[in-house]
C-alpha atoms as a PDB file:
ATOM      1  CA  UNK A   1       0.000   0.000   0.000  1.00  0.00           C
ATOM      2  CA  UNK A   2       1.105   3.260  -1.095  1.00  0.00           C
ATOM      3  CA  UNK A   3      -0.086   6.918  -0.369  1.00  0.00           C
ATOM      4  CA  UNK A   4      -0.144   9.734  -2.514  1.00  0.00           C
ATOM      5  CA  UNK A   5       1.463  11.823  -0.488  1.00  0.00           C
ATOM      6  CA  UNK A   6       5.224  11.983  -0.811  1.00  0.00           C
ATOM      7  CA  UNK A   7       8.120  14.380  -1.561  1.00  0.00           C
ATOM      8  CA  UNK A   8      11.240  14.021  -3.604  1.00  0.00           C
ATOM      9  CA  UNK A   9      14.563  16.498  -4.161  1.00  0.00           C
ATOM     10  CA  UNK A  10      17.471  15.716  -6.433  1.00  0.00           C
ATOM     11  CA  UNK A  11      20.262  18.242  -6.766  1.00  0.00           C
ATOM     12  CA  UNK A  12      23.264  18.443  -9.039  1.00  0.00           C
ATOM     13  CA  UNK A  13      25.402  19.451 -11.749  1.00  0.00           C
ATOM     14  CA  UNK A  14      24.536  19.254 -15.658  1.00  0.00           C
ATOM     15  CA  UNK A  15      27.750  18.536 -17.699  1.00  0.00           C
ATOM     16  CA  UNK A  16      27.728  22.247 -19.360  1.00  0.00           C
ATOM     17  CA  UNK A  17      27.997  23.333 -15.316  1.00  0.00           C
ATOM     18  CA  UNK A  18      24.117  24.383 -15.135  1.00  0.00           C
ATOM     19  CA  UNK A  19      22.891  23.590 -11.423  1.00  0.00           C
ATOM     20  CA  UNK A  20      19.770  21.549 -11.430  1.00  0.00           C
ATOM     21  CA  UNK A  21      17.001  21.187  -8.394  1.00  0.00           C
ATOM     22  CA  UNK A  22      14.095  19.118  -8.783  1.00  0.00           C
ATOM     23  CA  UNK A  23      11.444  18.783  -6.494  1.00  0.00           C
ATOM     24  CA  UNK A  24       8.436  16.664  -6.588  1.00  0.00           C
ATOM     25  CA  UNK A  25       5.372  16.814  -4.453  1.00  0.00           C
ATOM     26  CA  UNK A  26       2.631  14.788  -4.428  1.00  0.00           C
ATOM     27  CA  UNK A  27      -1.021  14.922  -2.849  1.00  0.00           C
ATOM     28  CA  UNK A  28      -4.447  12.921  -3.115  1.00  0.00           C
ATOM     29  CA  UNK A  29      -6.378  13.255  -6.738  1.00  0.00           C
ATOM     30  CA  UNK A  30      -8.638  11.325  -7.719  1.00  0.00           C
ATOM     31  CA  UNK A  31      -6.781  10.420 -11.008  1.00  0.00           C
ATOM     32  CA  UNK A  32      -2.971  11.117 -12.018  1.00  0.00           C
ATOM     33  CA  UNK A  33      -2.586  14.992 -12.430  1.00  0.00           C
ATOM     34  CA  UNK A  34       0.957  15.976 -13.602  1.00  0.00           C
ATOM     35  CA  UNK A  35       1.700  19.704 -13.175  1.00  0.00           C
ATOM     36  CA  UNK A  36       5.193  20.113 -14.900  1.00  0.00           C
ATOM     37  CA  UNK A  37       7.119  23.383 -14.327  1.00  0.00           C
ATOM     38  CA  UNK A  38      10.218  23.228 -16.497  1.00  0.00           C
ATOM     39  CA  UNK A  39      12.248  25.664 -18.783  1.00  0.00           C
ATOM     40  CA  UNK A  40      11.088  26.337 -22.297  1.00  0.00           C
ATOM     41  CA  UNK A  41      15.126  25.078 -23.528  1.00  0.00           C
ATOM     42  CA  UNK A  42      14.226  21.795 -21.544  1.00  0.00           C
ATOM     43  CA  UNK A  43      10.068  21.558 -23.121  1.00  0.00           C
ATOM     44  CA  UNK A  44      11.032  18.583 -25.508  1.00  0.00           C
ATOM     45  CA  UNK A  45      12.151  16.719 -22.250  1.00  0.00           C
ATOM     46  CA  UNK A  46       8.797  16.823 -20.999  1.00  0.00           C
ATOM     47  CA  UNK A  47       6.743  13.628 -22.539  1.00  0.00           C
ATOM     48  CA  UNK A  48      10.056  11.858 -20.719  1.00  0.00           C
ATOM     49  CA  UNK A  49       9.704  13.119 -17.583  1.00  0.00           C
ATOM     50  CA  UNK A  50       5.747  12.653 -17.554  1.00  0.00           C
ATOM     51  CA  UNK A  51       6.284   9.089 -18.719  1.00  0.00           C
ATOM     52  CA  UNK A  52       8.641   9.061 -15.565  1.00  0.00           C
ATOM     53  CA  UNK A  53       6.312   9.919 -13.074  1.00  0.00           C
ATOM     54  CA  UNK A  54       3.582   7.859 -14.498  1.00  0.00           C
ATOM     55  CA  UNK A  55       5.405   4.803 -13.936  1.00  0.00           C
ATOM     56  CA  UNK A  56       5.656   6.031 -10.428  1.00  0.00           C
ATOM     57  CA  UNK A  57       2.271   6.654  -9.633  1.00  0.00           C
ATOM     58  CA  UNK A  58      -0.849   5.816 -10.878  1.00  0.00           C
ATOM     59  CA  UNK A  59      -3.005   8.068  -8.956  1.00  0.00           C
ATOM     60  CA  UNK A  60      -2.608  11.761  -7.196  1.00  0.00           C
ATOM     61  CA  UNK A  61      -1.919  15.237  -8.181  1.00  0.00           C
ATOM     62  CA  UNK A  62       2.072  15.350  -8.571  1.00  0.00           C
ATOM     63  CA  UNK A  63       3.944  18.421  -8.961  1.00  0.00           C
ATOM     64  CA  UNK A  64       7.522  18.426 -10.595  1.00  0.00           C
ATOM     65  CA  UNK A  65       9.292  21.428 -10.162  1.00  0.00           C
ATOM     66  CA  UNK A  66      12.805  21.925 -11.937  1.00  0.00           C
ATOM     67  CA  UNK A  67      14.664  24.745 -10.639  1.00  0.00           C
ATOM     68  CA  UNK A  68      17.927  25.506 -13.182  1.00  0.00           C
ATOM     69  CA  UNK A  69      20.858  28.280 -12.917  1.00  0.00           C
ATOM     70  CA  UNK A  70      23.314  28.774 -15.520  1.00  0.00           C
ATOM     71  CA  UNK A  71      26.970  29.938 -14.087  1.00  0.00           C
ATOM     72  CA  UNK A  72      27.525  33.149 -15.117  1.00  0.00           C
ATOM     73  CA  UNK A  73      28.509  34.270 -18.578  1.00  0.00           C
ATOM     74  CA  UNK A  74      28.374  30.230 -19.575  1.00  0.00           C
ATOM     75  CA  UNK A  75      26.265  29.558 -22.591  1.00  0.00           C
ATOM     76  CA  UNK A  76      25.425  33.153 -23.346  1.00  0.00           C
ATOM     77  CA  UNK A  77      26.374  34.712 -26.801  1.00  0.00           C
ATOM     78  CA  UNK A  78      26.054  38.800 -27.838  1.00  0.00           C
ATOM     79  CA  UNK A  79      24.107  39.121 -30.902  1.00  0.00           C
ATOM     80  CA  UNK A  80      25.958  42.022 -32.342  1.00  0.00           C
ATOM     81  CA  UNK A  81      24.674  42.691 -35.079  1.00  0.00           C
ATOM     82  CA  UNK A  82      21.275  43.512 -33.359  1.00  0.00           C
ATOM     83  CA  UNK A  83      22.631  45.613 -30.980  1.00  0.00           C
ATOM     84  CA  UNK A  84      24.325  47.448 -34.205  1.00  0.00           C
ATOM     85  CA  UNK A  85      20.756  47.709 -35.131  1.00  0.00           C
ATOM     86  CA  UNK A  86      18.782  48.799 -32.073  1.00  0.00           C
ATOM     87  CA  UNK A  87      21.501  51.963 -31.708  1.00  0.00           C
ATOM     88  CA  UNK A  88      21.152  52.670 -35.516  1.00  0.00           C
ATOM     89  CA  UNK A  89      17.656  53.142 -34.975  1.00  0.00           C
ATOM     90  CA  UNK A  90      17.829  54.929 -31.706  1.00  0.00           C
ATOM     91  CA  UNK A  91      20.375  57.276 -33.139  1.00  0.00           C
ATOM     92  CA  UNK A  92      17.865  58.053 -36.204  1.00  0.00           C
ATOM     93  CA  UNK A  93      14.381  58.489 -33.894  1.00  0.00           C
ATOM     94  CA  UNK A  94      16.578  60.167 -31.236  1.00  0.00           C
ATOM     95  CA  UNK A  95      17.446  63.207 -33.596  1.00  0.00           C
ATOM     96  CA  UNK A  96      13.726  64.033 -34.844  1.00  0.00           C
ATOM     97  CA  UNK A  97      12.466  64.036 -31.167  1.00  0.00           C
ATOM     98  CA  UNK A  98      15.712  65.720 -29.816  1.00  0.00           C
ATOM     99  CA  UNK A  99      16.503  62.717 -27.393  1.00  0.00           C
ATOM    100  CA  UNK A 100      20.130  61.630 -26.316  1.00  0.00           C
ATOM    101  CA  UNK A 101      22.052  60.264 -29.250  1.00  0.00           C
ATOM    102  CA  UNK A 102      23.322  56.773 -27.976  1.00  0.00           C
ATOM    103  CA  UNK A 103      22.600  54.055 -26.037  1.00  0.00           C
ATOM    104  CA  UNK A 104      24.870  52.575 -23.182  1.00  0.00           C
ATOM    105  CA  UNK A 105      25.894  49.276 -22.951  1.00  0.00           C
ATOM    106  CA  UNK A 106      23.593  48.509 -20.446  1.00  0.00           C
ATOM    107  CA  UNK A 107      20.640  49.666 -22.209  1.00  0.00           C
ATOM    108  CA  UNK A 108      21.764  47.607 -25.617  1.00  0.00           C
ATOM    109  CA  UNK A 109      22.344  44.293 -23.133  1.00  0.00           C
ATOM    110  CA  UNK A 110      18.749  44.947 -21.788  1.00  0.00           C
ATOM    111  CA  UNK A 111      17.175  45.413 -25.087  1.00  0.00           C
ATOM    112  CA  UNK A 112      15.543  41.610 -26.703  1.00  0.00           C
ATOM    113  CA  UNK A 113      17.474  39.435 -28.553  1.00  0.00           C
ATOM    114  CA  UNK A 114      20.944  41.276 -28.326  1.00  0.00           C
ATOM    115  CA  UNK A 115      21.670  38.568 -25.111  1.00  0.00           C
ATOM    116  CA  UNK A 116      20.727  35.111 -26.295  1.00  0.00           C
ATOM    117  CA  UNK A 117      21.301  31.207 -25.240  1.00  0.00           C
ATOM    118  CA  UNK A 118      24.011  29.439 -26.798  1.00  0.00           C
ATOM    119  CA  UNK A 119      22.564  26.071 -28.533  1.00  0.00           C
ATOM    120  CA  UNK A 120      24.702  23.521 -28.838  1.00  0.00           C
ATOM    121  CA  UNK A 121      25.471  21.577 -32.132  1.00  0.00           C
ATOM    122  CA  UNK A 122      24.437  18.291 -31.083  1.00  0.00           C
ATOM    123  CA  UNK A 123      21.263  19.232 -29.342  1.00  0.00           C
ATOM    124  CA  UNK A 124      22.981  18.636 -25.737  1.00  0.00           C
ATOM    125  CA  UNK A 125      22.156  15.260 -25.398  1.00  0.00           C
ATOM    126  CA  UNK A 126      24.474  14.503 -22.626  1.00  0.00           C
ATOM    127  CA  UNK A 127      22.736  17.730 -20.837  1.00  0.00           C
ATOM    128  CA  UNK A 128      19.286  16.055 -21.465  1.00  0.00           C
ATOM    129  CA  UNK A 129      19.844  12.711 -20.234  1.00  0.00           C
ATOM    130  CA  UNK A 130      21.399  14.168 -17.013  1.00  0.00           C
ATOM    131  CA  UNK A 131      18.394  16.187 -16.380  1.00  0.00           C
ATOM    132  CA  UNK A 132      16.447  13.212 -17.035  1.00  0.00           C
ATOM    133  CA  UNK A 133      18.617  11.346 -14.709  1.00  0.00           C
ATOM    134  CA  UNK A 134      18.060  13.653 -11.620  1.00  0.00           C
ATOM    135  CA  UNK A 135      14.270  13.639 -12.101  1.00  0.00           C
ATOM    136  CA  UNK A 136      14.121  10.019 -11.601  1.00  0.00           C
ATOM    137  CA  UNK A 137      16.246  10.150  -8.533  1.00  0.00           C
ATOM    138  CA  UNK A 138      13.559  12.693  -7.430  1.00  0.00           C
ATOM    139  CA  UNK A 139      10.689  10.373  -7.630  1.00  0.00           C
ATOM    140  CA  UNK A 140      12.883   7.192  -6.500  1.00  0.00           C
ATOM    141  CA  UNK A 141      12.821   9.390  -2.937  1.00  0.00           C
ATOM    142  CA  UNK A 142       9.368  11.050  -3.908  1.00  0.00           C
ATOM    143  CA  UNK A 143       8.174   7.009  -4.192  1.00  0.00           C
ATOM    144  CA  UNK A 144       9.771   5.932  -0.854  1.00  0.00           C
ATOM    145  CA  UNK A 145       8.346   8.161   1.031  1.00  0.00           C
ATOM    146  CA  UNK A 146       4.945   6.939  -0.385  1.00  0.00           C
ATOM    147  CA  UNK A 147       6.225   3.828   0.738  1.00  0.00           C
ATOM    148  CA  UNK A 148       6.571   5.086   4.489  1.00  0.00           C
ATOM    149  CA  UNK A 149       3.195   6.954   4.637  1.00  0.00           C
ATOM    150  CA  UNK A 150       1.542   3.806   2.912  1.00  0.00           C
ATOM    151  CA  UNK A 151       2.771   1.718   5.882  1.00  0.00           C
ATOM    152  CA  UNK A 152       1.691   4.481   8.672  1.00  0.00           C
ATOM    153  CA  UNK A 153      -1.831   4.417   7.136  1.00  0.00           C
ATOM    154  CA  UNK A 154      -1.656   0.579   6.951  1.00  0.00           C
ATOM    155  CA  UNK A 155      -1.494   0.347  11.014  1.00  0.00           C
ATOM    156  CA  UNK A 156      -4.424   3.055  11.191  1.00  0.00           C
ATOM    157  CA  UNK A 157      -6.412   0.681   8.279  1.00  0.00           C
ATOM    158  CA  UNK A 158      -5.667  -1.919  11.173  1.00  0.00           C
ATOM    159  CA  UNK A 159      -6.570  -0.068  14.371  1.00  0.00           C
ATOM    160  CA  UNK A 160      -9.983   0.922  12.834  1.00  0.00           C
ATOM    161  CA  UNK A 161     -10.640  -2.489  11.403  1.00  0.00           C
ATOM    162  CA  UNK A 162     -10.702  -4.087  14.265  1.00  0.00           C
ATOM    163  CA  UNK A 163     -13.243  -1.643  15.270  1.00  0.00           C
ATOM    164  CA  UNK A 164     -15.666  -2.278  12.936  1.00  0.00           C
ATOM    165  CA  UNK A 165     -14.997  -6.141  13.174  1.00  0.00           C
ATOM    166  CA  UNK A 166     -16.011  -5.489  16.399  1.00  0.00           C
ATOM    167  CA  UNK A 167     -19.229  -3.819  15.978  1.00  0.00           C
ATOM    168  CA  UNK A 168     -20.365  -6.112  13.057  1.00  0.00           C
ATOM    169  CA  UNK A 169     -19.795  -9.060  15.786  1.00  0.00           C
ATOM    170  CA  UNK A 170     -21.940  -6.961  18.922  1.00  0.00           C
ATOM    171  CA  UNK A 171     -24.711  -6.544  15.711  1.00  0.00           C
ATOM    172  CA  UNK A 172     -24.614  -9.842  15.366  1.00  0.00           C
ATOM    173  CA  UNK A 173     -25.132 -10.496  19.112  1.00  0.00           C
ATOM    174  CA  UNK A 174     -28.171  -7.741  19.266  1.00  0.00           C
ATOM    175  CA  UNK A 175     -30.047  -9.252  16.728  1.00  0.00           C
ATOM    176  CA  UNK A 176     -30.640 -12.764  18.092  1.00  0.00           C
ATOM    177  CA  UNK A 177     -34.014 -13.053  19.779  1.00  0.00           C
ATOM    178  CA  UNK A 178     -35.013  -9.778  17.750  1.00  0.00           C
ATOM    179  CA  UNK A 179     -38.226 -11.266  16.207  1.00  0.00           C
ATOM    180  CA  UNK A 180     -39.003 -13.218  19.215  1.00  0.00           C
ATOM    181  CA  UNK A 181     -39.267  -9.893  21.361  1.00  0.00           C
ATOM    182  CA  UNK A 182     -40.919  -7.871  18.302  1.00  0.00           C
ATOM    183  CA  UNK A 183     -43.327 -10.644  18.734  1.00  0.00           C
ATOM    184  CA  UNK A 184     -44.118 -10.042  22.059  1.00  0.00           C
ATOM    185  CA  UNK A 185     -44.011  -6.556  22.659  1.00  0.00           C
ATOM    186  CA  UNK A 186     -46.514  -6.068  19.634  1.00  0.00           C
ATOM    187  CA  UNK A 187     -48.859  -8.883  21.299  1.00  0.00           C
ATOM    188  CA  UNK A 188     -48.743  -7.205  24.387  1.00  0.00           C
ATOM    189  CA  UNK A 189     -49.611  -3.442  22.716  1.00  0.00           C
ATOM    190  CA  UNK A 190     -52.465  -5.033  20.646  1.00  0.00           C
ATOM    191  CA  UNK A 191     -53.437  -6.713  23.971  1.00  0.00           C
ATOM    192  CA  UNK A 192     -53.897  -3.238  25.477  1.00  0.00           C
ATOM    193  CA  UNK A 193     -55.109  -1.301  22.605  1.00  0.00           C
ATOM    194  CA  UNK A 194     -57.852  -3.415  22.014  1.00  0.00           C
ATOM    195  CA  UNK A 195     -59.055  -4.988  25.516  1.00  0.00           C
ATOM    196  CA  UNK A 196     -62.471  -6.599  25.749  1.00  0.00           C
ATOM    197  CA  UNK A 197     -62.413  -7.265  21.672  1.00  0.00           C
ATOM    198  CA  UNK A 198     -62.100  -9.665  19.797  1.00  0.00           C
ATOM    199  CA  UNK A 199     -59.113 -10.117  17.853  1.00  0.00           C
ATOM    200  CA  UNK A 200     -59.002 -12.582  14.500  1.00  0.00           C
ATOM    201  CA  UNK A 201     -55.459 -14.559  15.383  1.00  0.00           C
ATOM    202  CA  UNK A 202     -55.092 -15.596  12.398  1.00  0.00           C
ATOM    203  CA  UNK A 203     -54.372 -11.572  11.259  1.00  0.00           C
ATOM    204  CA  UNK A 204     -52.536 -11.323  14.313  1.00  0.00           C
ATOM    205  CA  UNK A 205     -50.361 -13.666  13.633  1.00  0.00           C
ATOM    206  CA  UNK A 206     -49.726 -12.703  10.172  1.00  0.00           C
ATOM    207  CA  UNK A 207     -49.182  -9.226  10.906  1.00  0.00           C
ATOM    208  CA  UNK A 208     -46.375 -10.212  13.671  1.00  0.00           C
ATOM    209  CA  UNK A 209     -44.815 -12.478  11.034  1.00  0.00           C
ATOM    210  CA  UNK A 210     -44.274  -9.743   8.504  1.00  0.00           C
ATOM    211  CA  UNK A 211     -43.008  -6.919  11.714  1.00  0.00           C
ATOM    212  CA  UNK A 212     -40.450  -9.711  12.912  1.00  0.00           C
ATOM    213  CA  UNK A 213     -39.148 -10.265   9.209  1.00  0.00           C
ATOM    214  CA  UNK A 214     -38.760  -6.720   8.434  1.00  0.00           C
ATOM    215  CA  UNK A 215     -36.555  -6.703  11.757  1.00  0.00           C
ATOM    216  CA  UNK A 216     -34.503  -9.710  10.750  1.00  0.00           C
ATOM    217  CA  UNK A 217     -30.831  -8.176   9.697  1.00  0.00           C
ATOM    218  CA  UNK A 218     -29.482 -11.645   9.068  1.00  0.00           C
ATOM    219  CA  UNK A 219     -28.560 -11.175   5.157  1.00  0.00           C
ATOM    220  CA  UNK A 220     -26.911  -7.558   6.262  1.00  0.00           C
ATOM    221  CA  UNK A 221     -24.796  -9.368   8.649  1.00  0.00           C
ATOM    222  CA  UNK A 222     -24.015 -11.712   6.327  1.00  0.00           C
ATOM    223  CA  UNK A 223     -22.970  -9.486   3.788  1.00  0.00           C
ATOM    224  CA  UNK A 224     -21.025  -7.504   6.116  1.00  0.00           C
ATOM    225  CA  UNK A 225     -18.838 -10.365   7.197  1.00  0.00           C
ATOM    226  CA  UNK A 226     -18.055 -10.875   3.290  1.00  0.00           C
ATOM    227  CA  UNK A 227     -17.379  -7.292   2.724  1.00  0.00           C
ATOM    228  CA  UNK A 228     -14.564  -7.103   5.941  1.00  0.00           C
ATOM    229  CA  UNK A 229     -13.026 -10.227   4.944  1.00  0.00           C
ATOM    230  CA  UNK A 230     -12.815  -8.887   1.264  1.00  0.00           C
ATOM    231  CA  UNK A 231     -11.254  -5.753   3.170  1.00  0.00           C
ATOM    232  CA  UNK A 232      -8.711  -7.767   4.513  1.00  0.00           C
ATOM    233  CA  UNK A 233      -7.564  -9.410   1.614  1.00  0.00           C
ATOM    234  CA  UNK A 234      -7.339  -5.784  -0.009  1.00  0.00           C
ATOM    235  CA  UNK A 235      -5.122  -4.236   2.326  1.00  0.00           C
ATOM    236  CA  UNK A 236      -2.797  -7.235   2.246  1.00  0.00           C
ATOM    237  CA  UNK A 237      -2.546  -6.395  -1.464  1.00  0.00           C
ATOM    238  CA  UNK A 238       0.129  -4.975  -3.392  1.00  0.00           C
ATOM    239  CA  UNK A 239      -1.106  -2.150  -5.993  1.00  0.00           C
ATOM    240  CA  UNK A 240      -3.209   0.632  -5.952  1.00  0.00           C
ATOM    241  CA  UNK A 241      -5.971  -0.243  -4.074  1.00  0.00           C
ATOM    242  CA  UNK A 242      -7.672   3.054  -2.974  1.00  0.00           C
ATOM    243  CA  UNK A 243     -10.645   3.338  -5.414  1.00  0.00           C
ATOM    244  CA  UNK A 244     -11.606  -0.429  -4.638  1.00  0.00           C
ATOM    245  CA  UNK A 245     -11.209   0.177  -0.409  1.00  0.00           C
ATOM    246  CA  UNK A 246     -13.308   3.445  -1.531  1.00  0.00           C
ATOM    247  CA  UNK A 247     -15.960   1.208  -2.713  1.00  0.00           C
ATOM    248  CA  UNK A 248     -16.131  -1.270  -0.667  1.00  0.00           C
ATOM    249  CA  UNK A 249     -16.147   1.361   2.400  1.00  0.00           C
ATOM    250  CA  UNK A 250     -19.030   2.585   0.949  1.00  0.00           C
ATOM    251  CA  UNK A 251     -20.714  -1.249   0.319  1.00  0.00           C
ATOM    252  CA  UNK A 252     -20.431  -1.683   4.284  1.00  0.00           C
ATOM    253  CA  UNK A 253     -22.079   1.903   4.899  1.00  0.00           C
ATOM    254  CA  UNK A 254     -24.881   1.233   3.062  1.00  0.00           C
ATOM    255  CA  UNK A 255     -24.970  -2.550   4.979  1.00  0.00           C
ATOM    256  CA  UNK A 256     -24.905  -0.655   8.428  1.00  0.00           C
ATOM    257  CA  UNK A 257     -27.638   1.822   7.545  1.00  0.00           C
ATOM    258  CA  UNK A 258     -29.769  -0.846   6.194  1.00  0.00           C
ATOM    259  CA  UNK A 259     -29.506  -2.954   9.846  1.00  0.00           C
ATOM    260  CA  UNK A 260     -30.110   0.379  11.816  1.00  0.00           C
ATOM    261  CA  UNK A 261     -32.968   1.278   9.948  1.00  0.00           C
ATOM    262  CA  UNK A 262     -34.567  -2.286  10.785  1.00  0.00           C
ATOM    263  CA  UNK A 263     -33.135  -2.938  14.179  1.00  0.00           C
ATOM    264  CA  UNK A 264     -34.689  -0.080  16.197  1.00  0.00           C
ATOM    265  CA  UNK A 265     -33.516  -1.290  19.581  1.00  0.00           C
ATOM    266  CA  UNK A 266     -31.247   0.914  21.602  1.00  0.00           C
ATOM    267  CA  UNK A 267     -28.280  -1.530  21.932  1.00  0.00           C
ATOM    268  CA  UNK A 268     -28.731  -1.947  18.587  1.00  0.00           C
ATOM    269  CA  UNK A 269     -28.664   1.580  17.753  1.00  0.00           C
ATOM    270  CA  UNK A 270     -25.742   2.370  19.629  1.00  0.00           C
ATOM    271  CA  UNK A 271     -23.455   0.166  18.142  1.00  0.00           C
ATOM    272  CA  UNK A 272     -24.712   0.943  14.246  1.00  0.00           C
ATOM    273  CA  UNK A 273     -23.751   4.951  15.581  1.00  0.00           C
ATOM    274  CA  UNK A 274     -20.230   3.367  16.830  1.00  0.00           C
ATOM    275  CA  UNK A 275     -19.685   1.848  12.925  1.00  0.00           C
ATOM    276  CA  UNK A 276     -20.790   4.612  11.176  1.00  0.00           C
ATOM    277  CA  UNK A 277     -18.279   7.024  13.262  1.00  0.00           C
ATOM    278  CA  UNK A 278     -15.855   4.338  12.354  1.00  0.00           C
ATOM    279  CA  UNK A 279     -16.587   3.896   8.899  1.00  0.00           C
ATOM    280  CA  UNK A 280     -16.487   7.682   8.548  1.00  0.00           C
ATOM    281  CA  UNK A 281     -12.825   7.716   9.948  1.00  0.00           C
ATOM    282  CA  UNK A 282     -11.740   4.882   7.584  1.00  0.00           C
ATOM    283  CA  UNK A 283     -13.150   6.497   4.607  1.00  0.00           C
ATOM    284  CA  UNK A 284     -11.162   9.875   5.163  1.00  0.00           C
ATOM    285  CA  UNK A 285      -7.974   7.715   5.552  1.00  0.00           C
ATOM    286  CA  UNK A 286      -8.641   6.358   1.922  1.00  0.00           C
ATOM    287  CA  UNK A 287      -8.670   9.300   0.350  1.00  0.00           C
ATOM    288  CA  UNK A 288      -4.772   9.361   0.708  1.00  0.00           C
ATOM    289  CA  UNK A 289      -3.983   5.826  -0.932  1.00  0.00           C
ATOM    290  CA  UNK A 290      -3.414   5.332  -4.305  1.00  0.00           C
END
């Protein structure tokens, strides 16, 4: 089990001396949501690096951020010949509008396209697969630390578990004699109600049939049992298993609403208001695996 919360850094070097940070953060999505922040000189490494974080993680919003700084004056070429142009023109509009003649140097550095980025001839290759290299080291740690939160929530998964293995078992216990005493307390009411007349027994008899089988939770017990054991088995898995434990959460909700709303007795009652607090806690834990 896995959660999709995690972090990941990876720091170093590019061959052409460019320092490279990449961090990766991760958070619960309902489906895999890459945001990618990376330099347009690095954009045709991004199908890679998405690729990369897709065999990661299946599931989760993911943020990959790729911090790069260039050591000074490395890689950076002076277009002369538009500089030689921008101060041409200046020099010409400056005249008619009776503006200083020339430009400084800093003010022709500023100016677009007179500073640009040196490509190199074989489309930095080496540069490209280093990058590459440092964003998978970035997810390798982002991924272990998945790892670690995926074990902390499998203990909680446990603790809460038990809990509602628990209840389901005092349910179980509540409901025996259940149509037996809906028998007899609506005997007893009809005996009151309607004192000194005659009642057909037959319709009486029928009547307490159909309360005491409305009452019986049997199946939903049943059913329950199946649904934790299938729990079980699921968080023993390997995989993402976070939409099917969302699910099957949901199965056992419905189970334990169904048995509360036919079981009106108070210890009865009580413990289907101890699972549902449970079940509540267990499905805001899910939300965080994959």
């Amino acid at each position: 089990m896995k959660s999709m919360t995690g972090f990941g850094r990876a720091a170093s070097a590019l061959p052409d001396g460019t320092e490279v940070n990449v961090v990766v953060r991760g958070v619960n999505h309902r489906f895999l949501d890459v945001a990618l922040k990376l330099r347009d000189e690095y954009a045709a490494l991004e199908p890679a690096i998405r690729k990369a974080v897709a065999a990661v993680t299946s599931r989760g919003h993911v943020d990959v951020l790729v911090r790069t700084t260039r050591p000074a004056g490395a890689g950076v070429k002076i277009d002369m010949d538009a500089a030689e142009r921008y101060a041409k023109d200046w020099r010409e509009d400056s005249s008619k509008r009776g503006l200083p003649g020339e430009l400084t140097a800093r003010d022709l550095l500023s100016l677009p396209g007179v500073l640009r980025a040196e490509e190199s001839a074989d489309g930095d290759s080496s540069t490209e697969a280093s990058l590459l290299d440092l964003v998978e080291k970035a997810l390798l740690e982002f991924d272990q630390t998945r790892a670690r939160e995926g074990a902390a929530l499998s203990l909680t998964f446990e603790e809460i578990l038990k809990r509602i293995e628990t209840g389901v078992a005092r349910l179980d216990a509540e409901r025996v004699g259940v149509s037996e005493r809906v028998q007899s307390s609506l005997r007893e009411r009809i005996a009151k109600l309607a004192a000194g007349v005659a009642v057909d027994e037959a319709r009486l008899a029928q009547e307490v049939a159909l309360l005491a089988d409305r009452a019986d939770i049997t199946e939903e017990i049943d059913r329950l049992k199946t649904h934790l054991a299938e729990l079980r088995r699921l968080l023993a898995a390997a995989g993402p298993i976070g939409r099917r434990l969302d699910h099957l959460a949901q199965e056992i909700h419905r189970e334990v609403n169904t048995s509360g709303s036919k079981v009106r007795e108070t210890g009865a009652t009580r413990v289907v208001l101890d699972l549902k607090a449970d079940l509540e806690t267990f499905k805001e834990q899910v939300q965080n695996v994959e």
